[in-house]
Protein backbone atom coordinates (compact mmCIF):
# COMPACT_ATOMS: atom_id res chain seq x y z
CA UNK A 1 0.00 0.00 0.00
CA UNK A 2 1.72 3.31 -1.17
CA UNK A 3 -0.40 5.76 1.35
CA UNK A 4 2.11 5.16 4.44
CA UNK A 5 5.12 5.83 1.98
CA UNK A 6 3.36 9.19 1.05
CA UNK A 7 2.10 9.80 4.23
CA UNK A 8 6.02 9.66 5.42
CA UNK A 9 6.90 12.17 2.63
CA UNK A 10 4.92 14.87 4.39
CA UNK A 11 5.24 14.06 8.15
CA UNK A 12 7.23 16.07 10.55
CA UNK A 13 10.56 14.90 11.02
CA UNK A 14 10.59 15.18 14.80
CA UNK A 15 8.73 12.63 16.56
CA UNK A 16 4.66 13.78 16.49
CA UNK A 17 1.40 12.06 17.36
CA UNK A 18 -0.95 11.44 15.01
CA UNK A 19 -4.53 10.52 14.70
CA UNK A 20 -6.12 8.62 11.76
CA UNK A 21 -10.12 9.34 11.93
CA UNK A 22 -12.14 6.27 11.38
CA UNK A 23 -8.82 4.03 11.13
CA UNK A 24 -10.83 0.99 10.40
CA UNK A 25 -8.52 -2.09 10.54
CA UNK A 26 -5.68 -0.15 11.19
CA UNK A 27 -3.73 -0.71 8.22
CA UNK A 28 -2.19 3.03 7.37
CA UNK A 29 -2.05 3.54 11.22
CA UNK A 30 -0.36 0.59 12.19
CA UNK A 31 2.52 0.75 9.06
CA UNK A 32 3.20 4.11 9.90
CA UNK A 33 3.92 2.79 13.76
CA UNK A 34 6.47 0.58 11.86
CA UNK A 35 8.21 3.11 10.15
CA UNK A 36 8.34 5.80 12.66
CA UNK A 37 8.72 3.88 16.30
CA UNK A 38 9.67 7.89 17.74
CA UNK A 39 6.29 8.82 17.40
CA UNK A 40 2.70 8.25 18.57
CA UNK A 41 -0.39 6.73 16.39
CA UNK A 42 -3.75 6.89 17.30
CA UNK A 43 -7.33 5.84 16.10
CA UNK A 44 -10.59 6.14 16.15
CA UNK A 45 -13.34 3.81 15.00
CA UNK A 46 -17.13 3.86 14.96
CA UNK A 47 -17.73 0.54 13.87
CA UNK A 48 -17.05 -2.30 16.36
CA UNK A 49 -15.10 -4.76 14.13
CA UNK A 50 -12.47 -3.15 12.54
CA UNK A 51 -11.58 -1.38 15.62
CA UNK A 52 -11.26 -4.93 17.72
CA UNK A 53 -9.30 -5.84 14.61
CA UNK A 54 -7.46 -2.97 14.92
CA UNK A 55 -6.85 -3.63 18.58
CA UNK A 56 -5.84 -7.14 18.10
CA UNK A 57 -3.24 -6.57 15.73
CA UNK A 58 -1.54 -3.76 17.66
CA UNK A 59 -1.72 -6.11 20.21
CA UNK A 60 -0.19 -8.62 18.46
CA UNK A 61 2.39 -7.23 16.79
CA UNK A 62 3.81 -5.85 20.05
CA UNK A 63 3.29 -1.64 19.15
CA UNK A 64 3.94 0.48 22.02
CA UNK A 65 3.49 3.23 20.24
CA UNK A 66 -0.44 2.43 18.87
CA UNK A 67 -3.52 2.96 20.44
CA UNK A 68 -6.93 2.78 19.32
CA UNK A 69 -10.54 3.74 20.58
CA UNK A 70 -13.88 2.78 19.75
CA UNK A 71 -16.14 5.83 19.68
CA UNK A 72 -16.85 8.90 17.60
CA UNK A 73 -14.43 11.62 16.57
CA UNK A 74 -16.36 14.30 17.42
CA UNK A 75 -15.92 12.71 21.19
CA UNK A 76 -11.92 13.61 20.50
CA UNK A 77 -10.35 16.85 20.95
CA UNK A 78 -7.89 17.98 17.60
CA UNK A 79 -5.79 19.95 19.82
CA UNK A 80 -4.46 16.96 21.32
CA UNK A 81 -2.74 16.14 17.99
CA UNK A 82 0.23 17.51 15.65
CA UNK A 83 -1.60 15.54 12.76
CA UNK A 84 -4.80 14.29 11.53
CA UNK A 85 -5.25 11.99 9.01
CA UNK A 86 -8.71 11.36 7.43
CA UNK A 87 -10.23 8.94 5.09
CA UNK A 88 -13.95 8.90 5.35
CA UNK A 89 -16.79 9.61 3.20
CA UNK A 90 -17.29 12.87 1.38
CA UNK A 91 -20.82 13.76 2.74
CA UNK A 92 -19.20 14.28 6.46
CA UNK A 93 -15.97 16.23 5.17
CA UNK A 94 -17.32 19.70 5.93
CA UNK A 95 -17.88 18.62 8.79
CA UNK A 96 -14.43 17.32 9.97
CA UNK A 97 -12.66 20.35 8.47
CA UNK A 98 -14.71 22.85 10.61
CA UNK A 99 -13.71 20.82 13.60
CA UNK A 100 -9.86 20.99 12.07
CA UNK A 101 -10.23 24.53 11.73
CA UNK A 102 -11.68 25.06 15.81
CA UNK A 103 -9.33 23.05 16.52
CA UNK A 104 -6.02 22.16 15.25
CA UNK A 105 -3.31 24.31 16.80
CA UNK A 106 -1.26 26.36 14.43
CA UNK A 107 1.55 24.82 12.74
CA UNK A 108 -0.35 21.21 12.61
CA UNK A 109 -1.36 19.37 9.65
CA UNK A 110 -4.37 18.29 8.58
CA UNK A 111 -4.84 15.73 6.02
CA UNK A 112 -7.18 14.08 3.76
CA UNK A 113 -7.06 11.11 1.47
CA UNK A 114 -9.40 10.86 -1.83
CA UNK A 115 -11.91 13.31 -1.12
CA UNK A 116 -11.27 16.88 -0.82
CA UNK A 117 -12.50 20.00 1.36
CA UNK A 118 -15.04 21.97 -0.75
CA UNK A 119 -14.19 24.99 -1.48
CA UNK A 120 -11.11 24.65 0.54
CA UNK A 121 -7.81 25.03 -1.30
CA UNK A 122 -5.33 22.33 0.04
CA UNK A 123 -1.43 23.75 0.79
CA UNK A 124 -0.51 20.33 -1.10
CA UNK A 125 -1.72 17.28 -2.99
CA UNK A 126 -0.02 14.05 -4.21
CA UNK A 127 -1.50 11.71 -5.82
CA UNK A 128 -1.07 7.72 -5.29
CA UNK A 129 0.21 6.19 -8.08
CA UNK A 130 -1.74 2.62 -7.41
CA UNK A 131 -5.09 4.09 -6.54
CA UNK A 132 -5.02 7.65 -8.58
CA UNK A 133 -6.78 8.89 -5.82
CA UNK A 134 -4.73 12.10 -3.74
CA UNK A 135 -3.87 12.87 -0.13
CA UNK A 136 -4.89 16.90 0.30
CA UNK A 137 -2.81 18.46 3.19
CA UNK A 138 -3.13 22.03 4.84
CA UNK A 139 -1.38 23.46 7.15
CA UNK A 140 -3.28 24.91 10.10
């Protein structure tokens, strides 16, 4: 999967925590644990099993630096992140960015894969060679 690769392109190079919103079966959360054990990966999932899936396999695999929670993000407070990563459906993107923009500190990154903020330039886009699909990224 060439997300985590691209994800790891834009990432801060100091160690950061990061929360992937509606991480499903932790697959982009739990490479990116891999590849950068300095920093801190989180989740959040609504629907009960991918998130024990999720669970299981940080479990498994021993990640110290993984967590996941079952519940919804508007339950979660931005601030408490450097980045956030979302992949969810277009219809609630409006209403993810306004709680980005209340609540993302300055300097943080916010960023989306496939679907885009309307009317909402992003700082950057890349798009994923396998899929064709982009990440968007702005800077808060």
């Amino acid at each position: 999967d060439q997300i985590p690769v691209l994800l790891c392109n834009v990432l801060p190079a100091q160690p950061f925590s990061f929360l992937d919103v509606g991480s499903g079966f932790g697959k982009v959360l739990i490479r990116l644990c891999r590849k950068l054990p300095k920093s801190r990966f989180y989740g959040v999932e609504l629907a009960i099993a991918p998130f024990f899936f999720s669970l299981l396999r940080g479990k498994l695999f021993g990640l110290r630096n993984f967590s996941v929670k079952l519940g919804d993000f508007q339950q979660l407070s931005f601030a408490d992140y450097d980045v956030v990563y979302a992949y969810l459906s277009p219809v609630i993107m409006d209403d993810v960015w306004v709680k980005a923009c209340a609540e993302m500190r300055h300097g943080t990154l916010f960023i989306s894969y496939e679907f885009n903020v309307h009317g909402r330039k992003p700082d950057f886009e890349i798009q994923c060679q396998e899929t064709g699909a982009f990440l968007y990224g702005w800077k808060m």
